[in-house]
PDB file of N, CA and C in Angstrom:
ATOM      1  N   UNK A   1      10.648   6.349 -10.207  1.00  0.00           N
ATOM      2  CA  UNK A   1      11.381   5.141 -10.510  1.00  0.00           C
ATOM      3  C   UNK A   1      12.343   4.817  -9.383  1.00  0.00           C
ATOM      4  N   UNK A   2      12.928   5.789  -9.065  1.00  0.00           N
ATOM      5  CA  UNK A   2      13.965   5.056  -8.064  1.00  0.00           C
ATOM      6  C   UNK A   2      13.340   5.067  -6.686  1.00  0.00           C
ATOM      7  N   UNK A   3      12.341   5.612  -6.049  1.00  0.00           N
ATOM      8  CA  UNK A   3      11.425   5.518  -5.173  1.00  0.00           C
ATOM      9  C   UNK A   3      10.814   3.872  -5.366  1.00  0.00           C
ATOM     10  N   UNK A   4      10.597   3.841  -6.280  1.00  0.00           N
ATOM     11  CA  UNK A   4       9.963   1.739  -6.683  1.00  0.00           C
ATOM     12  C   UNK A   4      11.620   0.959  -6.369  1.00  0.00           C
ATOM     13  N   UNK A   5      12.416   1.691  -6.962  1.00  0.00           N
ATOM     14  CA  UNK A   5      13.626   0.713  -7.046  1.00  0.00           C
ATOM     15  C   UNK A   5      14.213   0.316  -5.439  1.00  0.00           C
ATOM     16  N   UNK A   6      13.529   1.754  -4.703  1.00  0.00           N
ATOM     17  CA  UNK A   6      14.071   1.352  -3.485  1.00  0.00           C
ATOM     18  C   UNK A   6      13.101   0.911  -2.702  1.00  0.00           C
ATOM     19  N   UNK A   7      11.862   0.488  -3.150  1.00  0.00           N
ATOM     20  CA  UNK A   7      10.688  -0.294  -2.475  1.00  0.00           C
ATOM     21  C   UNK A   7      11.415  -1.574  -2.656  1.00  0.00           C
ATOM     22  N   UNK A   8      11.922  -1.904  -4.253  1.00  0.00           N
ATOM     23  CA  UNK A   8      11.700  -3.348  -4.000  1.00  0.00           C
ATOM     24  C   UNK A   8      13.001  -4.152  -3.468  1.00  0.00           C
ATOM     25  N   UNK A   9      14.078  -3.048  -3.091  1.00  0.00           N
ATOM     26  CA  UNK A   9      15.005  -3.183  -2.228  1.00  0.00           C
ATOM     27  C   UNK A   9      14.758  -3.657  -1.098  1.00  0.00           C
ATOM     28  N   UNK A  10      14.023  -3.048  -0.652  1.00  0.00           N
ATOM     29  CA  UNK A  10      13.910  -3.108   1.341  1.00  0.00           C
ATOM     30  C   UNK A  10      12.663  -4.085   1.171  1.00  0.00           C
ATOM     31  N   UNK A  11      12.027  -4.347   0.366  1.00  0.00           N
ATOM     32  CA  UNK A  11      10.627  -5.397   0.416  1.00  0.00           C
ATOM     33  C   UNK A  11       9.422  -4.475   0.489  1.00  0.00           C
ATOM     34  N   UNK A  12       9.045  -3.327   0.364  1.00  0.00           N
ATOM     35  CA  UNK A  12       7.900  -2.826   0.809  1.00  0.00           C
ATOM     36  C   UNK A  12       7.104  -2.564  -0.064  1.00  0.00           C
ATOM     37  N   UNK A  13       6.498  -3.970  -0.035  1.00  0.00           N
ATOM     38  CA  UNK A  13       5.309  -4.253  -1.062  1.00  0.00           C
ATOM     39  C   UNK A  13       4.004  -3.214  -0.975  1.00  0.00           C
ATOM     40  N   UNK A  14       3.495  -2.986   0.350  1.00  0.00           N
ATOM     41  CA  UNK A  14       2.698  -1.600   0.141  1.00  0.00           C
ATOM     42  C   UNK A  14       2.853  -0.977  -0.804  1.00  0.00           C
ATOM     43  N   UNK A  15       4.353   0.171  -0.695  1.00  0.00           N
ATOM     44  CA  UNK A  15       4.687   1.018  -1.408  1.00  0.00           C
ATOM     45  C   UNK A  15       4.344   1.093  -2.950  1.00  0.00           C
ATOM     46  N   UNK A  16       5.079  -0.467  -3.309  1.00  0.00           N
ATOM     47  CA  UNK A  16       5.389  -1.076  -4.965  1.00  0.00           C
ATOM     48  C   UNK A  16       3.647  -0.991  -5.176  1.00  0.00           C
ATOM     49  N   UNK A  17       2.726  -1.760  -4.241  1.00  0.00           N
ATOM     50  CA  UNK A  17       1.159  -2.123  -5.081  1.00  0.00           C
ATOM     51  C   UNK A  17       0.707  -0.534  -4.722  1.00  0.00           C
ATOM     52  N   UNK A  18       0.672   0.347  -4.232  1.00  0.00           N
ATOM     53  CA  UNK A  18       0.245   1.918  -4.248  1.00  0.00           C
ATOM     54  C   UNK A  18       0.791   2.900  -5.273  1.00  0.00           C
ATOM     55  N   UNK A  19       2.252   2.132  -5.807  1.00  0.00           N
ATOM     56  CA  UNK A  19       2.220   2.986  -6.733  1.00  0.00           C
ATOM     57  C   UNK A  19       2.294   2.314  -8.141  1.00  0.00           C
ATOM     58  N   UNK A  20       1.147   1.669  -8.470  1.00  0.00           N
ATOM     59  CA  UNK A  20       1.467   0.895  -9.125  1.00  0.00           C
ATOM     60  C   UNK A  20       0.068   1.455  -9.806  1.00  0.00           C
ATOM     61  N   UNK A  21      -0.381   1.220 -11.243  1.00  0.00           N
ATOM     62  CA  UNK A  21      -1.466   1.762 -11.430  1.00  0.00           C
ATOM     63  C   UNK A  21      -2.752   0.691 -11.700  1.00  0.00           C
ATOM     64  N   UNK A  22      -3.900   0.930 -11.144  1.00  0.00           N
ATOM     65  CA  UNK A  22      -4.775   0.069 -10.752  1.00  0.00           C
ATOM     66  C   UNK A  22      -5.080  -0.840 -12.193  1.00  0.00           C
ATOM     67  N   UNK A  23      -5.201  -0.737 -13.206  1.00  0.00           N
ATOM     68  CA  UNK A  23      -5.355  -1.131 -14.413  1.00  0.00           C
ATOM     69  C   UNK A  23      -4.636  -2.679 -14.607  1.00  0.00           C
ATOM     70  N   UNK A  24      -2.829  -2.241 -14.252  1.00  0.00           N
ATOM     71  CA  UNK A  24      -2.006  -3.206 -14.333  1.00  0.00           C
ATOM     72  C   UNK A  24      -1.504  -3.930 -13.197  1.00  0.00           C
ATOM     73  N   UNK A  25      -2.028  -3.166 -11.891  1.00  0.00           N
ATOM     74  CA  UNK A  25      -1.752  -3.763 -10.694  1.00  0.00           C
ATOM     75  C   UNK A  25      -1.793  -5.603 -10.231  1.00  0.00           C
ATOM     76  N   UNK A  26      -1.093  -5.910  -9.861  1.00  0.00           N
ATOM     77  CA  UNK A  26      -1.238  -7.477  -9.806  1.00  0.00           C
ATOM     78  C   UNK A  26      -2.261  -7.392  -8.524  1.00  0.00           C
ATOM     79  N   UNK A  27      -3.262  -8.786  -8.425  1.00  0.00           N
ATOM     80  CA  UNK A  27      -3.937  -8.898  -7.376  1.00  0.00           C
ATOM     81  C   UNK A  27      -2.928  -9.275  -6.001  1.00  0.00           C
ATOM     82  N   UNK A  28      -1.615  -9.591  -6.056  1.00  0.00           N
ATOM     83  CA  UNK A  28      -0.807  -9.441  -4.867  1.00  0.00           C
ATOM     84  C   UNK A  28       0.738  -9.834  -5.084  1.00  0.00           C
ATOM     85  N   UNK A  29       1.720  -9.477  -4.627  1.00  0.00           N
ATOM     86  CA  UNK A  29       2.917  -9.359  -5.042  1.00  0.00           C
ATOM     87  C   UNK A  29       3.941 -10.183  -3.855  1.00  0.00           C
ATOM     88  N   UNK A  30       4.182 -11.059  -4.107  1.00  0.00           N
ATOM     89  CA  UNK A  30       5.157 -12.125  -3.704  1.00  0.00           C
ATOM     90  C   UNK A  30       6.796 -11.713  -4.076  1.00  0.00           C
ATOM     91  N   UNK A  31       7.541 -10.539  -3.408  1.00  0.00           N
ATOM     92  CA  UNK A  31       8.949 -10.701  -3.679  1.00  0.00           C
ATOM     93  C   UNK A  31       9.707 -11.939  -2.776  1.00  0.00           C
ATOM     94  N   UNK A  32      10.768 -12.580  -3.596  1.00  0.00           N
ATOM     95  CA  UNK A  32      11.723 -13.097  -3.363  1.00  0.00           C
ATOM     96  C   UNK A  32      12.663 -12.333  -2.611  1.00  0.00           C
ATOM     97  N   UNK A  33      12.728 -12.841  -1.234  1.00  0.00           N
ATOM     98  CA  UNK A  33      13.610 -12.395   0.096  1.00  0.00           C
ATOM     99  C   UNK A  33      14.968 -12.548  -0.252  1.00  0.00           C
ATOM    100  N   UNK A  34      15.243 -13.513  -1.538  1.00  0.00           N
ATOM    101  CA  UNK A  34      16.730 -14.267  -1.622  1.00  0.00           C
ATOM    102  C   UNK A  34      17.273 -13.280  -2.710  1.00  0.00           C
ATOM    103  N   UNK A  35      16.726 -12.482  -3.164  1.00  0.00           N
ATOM    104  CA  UNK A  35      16.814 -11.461  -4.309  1.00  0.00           C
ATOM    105  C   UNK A  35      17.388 -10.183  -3.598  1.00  0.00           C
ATOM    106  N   UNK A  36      18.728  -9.531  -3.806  1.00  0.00           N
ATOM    107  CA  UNK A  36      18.976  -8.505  -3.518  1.00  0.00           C
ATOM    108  C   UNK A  36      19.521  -7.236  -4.271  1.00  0.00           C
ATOM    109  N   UNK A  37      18.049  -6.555  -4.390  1.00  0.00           N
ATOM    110  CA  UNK A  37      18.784  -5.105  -5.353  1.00  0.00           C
ATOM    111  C   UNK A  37      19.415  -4.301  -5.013  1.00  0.00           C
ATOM    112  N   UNK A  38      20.628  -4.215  -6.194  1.00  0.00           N
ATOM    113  CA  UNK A  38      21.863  -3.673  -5.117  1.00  0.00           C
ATOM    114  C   UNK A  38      22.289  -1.781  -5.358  1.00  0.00           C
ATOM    115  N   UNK A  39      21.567  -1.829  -6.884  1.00  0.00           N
ATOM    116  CA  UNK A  39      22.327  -0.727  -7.613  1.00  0.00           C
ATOM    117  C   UNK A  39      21.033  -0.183  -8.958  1.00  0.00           C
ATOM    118  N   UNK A  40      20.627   0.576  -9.602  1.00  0.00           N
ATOM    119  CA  UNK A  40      19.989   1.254 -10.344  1.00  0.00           C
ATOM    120  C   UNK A  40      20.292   2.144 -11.275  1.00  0.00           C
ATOM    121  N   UNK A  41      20.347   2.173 -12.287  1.00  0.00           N
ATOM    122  CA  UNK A  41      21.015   3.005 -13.347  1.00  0.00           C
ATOM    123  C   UNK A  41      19.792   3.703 -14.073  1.00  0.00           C
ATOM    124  N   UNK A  42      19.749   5.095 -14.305  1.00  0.00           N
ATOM    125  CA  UNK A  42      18.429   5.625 -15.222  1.00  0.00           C
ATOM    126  C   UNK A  42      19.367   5.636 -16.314  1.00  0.00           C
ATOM    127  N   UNK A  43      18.738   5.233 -17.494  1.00  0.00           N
ATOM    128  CA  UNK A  43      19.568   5.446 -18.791  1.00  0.00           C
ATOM    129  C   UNK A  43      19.225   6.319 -19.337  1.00  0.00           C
ATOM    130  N   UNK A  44      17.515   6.556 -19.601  1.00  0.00           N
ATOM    131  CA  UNK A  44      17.112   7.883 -20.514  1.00  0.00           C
ATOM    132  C   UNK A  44      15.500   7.811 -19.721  1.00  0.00           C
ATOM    133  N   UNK A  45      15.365   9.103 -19.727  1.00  0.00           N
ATOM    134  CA  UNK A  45      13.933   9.629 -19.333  1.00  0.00           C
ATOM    135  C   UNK A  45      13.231  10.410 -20.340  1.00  0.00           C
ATOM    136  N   UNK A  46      11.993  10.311 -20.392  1.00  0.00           N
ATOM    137  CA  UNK A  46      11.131  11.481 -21.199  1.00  0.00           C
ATOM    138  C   UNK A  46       9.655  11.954 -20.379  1.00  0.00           C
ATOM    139  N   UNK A  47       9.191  12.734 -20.486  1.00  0.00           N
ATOM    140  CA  UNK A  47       8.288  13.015 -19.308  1.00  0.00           C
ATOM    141  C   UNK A  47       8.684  13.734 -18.255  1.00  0.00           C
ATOM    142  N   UNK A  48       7.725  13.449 -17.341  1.00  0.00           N
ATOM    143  CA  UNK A  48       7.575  13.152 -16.250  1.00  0.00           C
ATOM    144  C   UNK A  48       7.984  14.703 -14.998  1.00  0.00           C
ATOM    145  N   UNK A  49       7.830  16.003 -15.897  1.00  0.00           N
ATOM    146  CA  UNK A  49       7.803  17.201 -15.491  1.00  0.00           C
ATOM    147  C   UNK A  49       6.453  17.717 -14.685  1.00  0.00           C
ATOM    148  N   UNK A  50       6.301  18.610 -14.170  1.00  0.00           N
ATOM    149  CA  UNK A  50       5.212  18.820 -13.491  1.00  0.00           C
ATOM    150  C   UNK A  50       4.171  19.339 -14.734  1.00  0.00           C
ATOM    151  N   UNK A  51       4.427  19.505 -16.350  1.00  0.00           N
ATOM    152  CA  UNK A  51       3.434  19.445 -16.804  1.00  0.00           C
ATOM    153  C   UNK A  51       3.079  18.510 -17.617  1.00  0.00           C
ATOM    154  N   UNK A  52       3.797  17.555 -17.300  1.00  0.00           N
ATOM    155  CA  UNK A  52       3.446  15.994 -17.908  1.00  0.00           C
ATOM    156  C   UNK A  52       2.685  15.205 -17.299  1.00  0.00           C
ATOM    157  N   UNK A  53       1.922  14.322 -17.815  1.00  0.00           N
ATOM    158  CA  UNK A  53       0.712  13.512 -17.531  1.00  0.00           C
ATOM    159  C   UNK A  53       1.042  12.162 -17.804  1.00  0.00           C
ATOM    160  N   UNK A  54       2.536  11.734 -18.674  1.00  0.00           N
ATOM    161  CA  UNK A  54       2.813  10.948 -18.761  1.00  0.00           C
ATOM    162  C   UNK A  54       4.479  10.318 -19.049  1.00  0.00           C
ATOM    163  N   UNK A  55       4.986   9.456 -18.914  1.00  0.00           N
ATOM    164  CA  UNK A  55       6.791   9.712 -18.968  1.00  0.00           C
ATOM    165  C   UNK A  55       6.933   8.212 -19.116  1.00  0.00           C
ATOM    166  N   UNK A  56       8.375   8.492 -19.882  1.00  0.00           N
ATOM    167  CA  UNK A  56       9.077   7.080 -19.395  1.00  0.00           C
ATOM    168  C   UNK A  56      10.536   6.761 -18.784  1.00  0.00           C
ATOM    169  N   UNK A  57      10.832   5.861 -18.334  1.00  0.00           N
ATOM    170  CA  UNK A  57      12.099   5.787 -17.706  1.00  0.00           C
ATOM    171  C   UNK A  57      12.909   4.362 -17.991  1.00  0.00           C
ATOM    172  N   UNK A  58      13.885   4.605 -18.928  1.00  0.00           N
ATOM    173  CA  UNK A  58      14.444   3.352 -19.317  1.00  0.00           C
ATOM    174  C   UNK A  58      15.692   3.081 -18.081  1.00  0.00           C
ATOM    175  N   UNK A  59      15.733   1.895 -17.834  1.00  0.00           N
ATOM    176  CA  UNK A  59      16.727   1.946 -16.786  1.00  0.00           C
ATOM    177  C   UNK A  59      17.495   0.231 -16.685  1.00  0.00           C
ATOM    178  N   UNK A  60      18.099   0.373 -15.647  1.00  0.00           N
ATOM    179  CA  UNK A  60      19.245  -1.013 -15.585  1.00  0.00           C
ATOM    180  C   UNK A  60      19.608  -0.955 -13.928  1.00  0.00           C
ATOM    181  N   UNK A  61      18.461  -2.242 -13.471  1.00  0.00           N
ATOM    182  CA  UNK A  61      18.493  -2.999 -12.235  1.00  0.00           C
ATOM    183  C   UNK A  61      19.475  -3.695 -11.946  1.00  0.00           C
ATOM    184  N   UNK A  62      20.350  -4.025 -10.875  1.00  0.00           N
ATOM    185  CA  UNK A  62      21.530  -4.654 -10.800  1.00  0.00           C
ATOM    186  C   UNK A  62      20.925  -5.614  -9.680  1.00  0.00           C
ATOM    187  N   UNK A  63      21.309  -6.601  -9.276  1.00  0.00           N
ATOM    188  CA  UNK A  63      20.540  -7.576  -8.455  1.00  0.00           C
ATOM    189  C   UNK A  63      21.522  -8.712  -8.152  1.00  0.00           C
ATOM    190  N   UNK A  64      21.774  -9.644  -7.114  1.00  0.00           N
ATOM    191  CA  UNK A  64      21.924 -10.424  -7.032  1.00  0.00           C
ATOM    192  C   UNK A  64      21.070 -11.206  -6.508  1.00  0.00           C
ATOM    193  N   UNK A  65      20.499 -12.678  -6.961  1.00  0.00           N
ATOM    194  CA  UNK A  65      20.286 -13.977  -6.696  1.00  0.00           C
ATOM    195  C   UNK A  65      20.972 -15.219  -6.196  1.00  0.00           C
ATOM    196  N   UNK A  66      20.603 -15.474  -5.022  1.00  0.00           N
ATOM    197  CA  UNK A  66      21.329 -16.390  -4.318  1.00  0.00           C
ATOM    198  C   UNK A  66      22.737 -16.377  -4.778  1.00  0.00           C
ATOM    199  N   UNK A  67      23.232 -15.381  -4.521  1.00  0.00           N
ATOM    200  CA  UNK A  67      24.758 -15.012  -4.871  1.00  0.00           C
ATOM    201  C   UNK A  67      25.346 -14.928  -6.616  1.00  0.00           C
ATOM    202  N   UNK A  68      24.442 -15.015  -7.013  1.00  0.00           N
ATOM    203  CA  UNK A  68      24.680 -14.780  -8.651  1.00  0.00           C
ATOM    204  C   UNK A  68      24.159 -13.444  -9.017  1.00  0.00           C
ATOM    205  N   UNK A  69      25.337 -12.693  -9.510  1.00  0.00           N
ATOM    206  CA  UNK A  69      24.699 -11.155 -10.481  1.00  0.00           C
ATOM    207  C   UNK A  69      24.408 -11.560 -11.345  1.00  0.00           C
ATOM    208  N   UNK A  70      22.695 -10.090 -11.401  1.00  0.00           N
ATOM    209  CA  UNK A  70      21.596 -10.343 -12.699  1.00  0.00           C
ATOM    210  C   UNK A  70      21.365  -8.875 -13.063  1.00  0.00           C
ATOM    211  N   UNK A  71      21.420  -8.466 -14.240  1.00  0.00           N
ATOM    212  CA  UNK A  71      20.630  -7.366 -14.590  1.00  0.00           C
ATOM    213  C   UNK A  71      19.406  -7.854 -15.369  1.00  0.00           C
ATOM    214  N   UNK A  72      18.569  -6.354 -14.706  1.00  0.00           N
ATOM    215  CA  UNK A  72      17.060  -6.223 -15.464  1.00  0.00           C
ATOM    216  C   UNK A  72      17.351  -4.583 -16.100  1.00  0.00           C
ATOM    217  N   UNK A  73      16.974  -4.774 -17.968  1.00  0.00           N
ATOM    218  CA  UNK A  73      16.811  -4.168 -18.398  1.00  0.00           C
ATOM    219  C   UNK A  73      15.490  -4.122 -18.785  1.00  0.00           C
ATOM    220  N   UNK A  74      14.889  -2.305 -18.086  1.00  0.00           N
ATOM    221  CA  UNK A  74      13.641  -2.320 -18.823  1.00  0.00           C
ATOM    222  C   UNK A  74      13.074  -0.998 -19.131  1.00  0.00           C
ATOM    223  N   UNK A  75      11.869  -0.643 -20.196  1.00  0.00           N
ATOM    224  CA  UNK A  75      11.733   0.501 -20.196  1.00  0.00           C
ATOM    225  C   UNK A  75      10.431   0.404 -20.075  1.00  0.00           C
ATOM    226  N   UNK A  76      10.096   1.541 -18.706  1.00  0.00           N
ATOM    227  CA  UNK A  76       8.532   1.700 -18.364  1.00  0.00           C
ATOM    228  C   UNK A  76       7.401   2.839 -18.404  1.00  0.00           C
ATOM    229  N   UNK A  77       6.671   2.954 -18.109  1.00  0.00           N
ATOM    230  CA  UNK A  77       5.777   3.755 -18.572  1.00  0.00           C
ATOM    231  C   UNK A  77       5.288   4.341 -17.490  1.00  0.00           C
ATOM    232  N   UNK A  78       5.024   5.503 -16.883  1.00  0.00           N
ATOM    233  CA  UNK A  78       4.323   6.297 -15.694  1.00  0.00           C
ATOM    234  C   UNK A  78       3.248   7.210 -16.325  1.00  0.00           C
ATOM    235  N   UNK A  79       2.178   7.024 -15.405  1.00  0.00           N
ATOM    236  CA  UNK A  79       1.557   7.788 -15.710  1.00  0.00           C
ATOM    237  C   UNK A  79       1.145   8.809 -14.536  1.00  0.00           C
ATOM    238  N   UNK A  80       0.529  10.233 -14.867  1.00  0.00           N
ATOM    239  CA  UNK A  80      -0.090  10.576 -13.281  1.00  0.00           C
ATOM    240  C   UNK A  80      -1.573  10.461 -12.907  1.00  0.00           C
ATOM    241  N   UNK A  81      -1.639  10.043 -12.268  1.00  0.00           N
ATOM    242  CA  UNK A  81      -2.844   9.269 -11.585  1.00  0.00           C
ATOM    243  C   UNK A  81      -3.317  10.270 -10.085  1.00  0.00           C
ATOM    244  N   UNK A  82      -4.212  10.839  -9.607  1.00  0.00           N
ATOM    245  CA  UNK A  82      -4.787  11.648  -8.882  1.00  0.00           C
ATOM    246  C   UNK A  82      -3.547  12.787  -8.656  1.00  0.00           C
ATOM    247  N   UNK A  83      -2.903  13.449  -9.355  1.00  0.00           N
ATOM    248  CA  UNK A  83      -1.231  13.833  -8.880  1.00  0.00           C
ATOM    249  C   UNK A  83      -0.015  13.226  -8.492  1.00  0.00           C
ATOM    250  N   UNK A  84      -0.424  12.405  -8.747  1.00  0.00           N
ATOM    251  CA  UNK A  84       1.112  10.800  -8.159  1.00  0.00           C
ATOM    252  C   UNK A  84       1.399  10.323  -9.094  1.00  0.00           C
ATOM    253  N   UNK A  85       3.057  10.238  -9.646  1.00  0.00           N
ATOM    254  CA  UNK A  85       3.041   9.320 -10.704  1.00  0.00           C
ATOM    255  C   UNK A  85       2.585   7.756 -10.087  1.00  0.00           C
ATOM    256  N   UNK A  86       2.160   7.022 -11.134  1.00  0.00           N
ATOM    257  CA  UNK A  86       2.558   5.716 -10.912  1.00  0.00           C
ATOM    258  C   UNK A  86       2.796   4.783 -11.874  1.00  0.00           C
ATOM    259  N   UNK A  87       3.285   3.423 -11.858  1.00  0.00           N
ATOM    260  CA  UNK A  87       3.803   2.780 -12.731  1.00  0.00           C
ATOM    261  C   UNK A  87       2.649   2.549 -13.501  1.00  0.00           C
ATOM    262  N   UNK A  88       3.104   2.378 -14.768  1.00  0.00           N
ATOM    263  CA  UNK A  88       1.622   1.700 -15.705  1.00  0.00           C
ATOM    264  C   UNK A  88       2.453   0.791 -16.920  1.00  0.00           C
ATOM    265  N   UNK A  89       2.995  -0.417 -16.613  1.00  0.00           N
ATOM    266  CA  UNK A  89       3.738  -1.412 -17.142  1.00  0.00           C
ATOM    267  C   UNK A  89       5.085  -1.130 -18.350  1.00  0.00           C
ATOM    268  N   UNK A  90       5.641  -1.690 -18.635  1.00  0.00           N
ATOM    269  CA  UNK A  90       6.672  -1.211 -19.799  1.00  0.00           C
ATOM    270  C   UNK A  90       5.740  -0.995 -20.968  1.00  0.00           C
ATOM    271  N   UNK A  91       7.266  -0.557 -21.677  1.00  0.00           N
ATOM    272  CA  UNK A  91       6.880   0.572 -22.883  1.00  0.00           C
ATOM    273  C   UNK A  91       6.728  -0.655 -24.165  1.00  0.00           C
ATOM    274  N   UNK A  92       5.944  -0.792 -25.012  1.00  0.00           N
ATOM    275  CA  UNK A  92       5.699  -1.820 -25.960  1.00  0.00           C
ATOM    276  C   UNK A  92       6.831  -1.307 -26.974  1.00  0.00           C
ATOM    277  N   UNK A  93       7.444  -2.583 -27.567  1.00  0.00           N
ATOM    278  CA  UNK A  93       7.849  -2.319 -28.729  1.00  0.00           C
ATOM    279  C   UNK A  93       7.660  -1.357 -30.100  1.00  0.00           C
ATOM    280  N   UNK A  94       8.250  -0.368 -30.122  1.00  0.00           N
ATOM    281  CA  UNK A  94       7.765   0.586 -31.637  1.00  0.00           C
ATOM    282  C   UNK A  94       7.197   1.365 -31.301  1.00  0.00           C
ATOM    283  N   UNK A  95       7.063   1.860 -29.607  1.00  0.00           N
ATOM    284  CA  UNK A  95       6.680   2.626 -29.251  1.00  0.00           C
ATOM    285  C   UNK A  95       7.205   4.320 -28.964  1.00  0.00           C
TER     286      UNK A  95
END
């Protein structure tokens, strides 16, 4: 998670679509240059040990937009994929 958080900091869309999992992967990823993530908070984790196969990571994005602060609250889902975690979209409701 904070390895993505600091992809989509610096822009490095490589990074974000490689670790992203092929299922939910977008066919190409357009970040906003005017968007700056500034700060990252993990709130709660489950998973995601070396004998886990699957985890989640609830967390709180801090961001500014064209000079306006925004938080993104979200909770997502990793899975491991050839030995790598990677993202596999948020966590559904009631889950």
């Amino acid at each position: 998670m904070r390895s993505r958080f600091s992809a989509f900091a610096v822009g490095d869309e490589a990074y974000l679509m490689a670790t992203w999992h092929p299922t939910d992967r977008p066919a190409r990823l357009d970040l906003d240059r005017k968007v700056a993530w500034v700060e990252l908070e993990v709130l709660e984790s489950t998973g995601g040990s070396p004998v886990h196969t699957e985890g989640t990571v609830r967390f709180r994005a801090h961001f500014v937009n064209r000079r306006v602060p925004g938080v993104l609250d979200e909770h997502s889902r990793f899975v491991r994929l050839d030995g790598r975690w990677v993202y596999a979209g948020v966590v559904a409701s009631g889950r």
